[in-house]
N, C-alpha and C. Protein backbone atom coordinates (compact mmCIF):
# COMPACT_ATOMS: atom_id res chain seq x y z
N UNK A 1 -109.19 21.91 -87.84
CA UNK A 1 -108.34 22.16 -88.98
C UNK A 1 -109.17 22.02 -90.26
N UNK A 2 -108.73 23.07 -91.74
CA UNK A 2 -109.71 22.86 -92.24
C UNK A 2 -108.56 22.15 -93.77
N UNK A 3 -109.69 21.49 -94.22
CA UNK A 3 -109.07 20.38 -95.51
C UNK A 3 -108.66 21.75 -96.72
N UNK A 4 -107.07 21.51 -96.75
CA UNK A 4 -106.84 22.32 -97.88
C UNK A 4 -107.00 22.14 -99.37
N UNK A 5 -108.10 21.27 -99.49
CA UNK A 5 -108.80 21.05 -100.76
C UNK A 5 -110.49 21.88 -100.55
N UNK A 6 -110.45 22.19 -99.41
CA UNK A 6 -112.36 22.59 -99.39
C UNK A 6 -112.51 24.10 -100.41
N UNK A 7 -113.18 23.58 -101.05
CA UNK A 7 -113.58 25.12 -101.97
C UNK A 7 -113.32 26.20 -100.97
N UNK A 8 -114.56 26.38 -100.02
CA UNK A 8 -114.78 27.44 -99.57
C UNK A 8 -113.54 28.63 -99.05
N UNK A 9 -112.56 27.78 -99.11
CA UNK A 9 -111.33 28.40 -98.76
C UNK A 9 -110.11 28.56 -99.83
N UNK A 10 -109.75 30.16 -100.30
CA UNK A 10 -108.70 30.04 -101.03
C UNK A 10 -107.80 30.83 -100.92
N UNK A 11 -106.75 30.12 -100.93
CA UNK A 11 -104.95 31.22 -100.25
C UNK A 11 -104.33 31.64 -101.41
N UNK A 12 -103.98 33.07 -102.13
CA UNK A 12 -103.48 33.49 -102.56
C UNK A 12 -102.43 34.17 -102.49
N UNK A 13 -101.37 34.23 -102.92
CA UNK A 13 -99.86 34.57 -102.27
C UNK A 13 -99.58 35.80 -103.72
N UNK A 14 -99.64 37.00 -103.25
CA UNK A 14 -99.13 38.67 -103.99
C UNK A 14 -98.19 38.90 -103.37
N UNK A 15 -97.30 39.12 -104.75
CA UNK A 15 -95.65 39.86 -104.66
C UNK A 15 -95.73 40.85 -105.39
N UNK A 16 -94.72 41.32 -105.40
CA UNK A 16 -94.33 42.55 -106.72
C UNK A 16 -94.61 42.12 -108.17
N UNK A 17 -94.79 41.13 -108.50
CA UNK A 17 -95.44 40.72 -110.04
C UNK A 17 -97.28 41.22 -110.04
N UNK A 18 -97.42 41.24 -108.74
CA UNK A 18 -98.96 41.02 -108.69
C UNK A 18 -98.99 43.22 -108.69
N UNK A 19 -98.26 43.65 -108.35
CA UNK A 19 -98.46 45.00 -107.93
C UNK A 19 -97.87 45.84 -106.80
N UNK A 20 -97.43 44.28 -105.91
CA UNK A 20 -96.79 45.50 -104.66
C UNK A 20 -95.61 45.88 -105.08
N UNK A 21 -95.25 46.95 -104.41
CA UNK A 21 -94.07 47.73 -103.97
C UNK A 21 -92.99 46.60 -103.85
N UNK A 22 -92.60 46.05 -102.81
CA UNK A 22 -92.23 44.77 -101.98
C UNK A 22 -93.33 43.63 -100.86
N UNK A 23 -91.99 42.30 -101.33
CA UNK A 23 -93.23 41.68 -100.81
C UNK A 23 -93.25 41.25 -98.84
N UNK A 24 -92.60 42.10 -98.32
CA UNK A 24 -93.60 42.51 -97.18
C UNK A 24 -94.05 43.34 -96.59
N UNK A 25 -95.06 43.28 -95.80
CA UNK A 25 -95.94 44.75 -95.16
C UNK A 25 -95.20 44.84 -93.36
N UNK A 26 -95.69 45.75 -93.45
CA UNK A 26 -95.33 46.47 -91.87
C UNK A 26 -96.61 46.32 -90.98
N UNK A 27 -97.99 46.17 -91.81
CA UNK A 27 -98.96 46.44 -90.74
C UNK A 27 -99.66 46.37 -92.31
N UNK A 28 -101.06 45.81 -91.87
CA UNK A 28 -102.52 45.62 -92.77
C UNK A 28 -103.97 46.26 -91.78
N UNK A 29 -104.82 46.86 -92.35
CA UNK A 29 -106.19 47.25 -91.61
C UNK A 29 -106.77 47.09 -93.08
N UNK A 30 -108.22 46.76 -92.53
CA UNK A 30 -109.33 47.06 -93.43
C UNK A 30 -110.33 47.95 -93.11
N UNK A 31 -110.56 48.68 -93.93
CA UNK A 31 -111.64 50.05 -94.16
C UNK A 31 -112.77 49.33 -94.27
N UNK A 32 -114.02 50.22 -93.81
CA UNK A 32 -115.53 49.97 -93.97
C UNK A 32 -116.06 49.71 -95.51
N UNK A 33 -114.91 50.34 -96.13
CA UNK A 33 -115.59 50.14 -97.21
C UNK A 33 -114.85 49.51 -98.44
N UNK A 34 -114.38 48.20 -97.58
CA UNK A 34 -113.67 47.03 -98.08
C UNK A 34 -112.19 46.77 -98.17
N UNK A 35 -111.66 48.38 -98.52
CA UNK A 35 -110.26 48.15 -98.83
C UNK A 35 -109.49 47.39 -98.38
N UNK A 36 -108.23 46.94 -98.37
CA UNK A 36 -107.27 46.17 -97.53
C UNK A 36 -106.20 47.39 -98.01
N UNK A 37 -105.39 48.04 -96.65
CA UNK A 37 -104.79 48.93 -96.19
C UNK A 37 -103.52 48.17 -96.41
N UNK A 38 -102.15 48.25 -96.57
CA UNK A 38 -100.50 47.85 -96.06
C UNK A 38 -100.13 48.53 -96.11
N UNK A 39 -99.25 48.67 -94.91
CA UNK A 39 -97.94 49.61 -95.00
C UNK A 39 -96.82 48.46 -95.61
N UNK A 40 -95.53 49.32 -96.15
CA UNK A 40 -94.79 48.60 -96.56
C UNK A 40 -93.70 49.73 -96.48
N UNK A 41 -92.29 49.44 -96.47
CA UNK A 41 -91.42 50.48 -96.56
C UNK A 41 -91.41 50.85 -98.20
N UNK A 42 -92.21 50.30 -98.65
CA UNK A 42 -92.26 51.41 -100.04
C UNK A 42 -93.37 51.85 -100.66
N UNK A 43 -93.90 52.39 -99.27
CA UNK A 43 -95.42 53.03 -99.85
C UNK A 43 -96.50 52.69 -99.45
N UNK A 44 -97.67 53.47 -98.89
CA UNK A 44 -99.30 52.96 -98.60
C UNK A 44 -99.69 52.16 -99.66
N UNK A 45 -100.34 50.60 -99.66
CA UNK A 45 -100.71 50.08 -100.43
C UNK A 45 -102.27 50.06 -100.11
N UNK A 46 -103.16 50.17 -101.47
CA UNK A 46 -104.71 50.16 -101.32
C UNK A 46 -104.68 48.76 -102.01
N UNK A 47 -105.46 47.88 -101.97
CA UNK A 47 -106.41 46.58 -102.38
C UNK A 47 -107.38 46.50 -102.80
N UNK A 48 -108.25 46.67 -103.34
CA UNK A 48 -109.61 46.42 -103.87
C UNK A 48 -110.13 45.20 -104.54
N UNK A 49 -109.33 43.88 -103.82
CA UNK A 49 -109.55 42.16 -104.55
C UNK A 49 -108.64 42.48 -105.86
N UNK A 50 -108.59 43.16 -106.21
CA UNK A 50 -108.02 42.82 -107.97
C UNK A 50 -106.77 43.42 -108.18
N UNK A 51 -106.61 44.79 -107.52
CA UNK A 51 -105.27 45.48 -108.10
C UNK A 51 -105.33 46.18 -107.11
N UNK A 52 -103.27 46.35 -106.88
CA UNK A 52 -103.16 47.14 -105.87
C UNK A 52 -102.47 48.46 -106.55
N UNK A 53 -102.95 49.71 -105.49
CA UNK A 53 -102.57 51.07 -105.60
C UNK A 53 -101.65 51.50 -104.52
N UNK A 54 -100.69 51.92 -105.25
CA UNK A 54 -99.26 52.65 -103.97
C UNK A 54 -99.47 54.10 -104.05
N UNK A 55 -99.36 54.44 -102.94
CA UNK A 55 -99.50 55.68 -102.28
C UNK A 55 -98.10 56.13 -101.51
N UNK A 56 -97.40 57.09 -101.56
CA UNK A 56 -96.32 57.87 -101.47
C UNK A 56 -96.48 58.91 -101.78
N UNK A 57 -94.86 59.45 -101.57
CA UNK A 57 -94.78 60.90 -101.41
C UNK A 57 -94.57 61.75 -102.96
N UNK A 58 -94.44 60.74 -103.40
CA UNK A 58 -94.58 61.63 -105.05
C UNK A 58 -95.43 61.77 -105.83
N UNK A 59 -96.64 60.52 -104.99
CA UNK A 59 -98.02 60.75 -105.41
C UNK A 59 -98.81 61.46 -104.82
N UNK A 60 -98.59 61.65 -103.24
CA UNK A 60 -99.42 62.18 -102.31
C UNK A 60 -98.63 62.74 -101.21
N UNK A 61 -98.27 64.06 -101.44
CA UNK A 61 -97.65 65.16 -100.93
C UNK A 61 -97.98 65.14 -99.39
N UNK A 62 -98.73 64.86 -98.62
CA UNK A 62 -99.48 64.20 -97.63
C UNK A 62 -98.62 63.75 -97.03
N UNK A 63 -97.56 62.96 -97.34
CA UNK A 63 -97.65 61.18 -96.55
C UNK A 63 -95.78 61.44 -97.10
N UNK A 64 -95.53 61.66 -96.02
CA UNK A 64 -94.00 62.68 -95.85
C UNK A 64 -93.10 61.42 -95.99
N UNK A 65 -93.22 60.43 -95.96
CA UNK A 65 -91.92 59.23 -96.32
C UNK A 65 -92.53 58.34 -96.83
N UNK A 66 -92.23 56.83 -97.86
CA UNK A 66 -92.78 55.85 -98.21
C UNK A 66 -92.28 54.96 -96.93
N UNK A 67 -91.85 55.02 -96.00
CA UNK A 67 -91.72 53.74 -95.31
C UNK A 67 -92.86 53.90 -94.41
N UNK A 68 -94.00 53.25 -94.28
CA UNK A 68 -94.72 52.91 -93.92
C UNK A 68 -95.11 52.27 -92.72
N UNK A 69 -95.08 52.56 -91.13
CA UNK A 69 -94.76 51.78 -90.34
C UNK A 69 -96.00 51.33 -89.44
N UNK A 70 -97.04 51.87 -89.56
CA UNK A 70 -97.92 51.85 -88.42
C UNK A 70 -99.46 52.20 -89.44
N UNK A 71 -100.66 51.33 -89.41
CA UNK A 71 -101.82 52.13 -89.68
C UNK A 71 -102.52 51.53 -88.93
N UNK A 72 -103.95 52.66 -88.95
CA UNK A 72 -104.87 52.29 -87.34
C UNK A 72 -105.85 53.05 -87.79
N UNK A 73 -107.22 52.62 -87.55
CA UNK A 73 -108.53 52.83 -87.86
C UNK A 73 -109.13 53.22 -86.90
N UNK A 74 -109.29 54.54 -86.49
CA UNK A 74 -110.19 55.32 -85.33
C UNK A 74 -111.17 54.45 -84.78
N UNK A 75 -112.25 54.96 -83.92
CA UNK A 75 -113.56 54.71 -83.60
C UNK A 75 -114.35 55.36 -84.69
N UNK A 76 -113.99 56.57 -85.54
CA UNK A 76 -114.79 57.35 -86.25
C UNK A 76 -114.80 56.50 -87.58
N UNK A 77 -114.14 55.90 -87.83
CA UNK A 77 -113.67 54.52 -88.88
C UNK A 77 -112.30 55.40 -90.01
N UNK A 78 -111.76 56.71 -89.22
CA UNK A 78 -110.03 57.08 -89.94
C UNK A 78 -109.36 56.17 -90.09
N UNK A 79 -108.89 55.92 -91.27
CA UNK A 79 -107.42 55.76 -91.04
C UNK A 79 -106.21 56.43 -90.69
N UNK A 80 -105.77 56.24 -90.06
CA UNK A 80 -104.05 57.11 -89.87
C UNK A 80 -103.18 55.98 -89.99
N UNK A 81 -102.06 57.11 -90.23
CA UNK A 81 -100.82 56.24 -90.99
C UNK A 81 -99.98 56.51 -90.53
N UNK A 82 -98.80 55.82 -89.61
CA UNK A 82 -97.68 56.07 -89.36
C UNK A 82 -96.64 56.07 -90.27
N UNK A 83 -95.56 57.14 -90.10
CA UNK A 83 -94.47 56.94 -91.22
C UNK A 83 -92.90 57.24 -90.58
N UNK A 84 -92.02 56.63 -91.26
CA UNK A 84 -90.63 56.79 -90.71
C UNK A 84 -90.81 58.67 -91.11
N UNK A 85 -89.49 58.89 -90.12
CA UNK A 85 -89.45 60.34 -89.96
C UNK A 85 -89.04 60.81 -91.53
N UNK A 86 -89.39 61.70 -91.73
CA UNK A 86 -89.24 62.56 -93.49
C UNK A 86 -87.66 63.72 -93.03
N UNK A 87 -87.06 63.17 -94.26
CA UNK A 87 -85.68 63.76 -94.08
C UNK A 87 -85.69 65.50 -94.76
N UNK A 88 -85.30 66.67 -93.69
CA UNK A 88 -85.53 67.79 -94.10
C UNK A 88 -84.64 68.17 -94.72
């Protein structure tokens, strides 16, 4: 167990004040090239340590619903993104 005073360790707790959408995810992956991935039912969230970016369908014509249910990182290092079904 580790002493929740040791520097080397620090827990930070992000809600919707901090940037998300809502404050829970459906699923988290990290990219090669650092990102931290969430799904959330209101939108792909990107991370970069400092600020988060939402990704949806009014930003990214792509990505057919904001509910967010599933992401998964190939062998090739893809991401794919699962999404609730898009209403026609």
């Amino acid at each position: 167990m580790t002493d929740p005073l040791d520097p080397d360790y620090v827990i930070t707790n992000w809600r919707a004040e901090e940037g998300l959408p809502e404050s829970s995810a459906t699923d988290m992956v990290q990219t090669s090239d650092g990102y931290l991935w969430f799904g959330t039912f209101n939108g792909l969230v990107r991370f970069d340590g400092s600020r988060f970016t939402v990704f949806g369908p009014n930003n990214v014509p792509a990505i057919p619903h904001s509910g967010i249910i599933k992401l998964l990182i190939d062998r090739r290092g893809r991401m794919w993104v699962g999404t609730l079904a898009a209403r026609g």
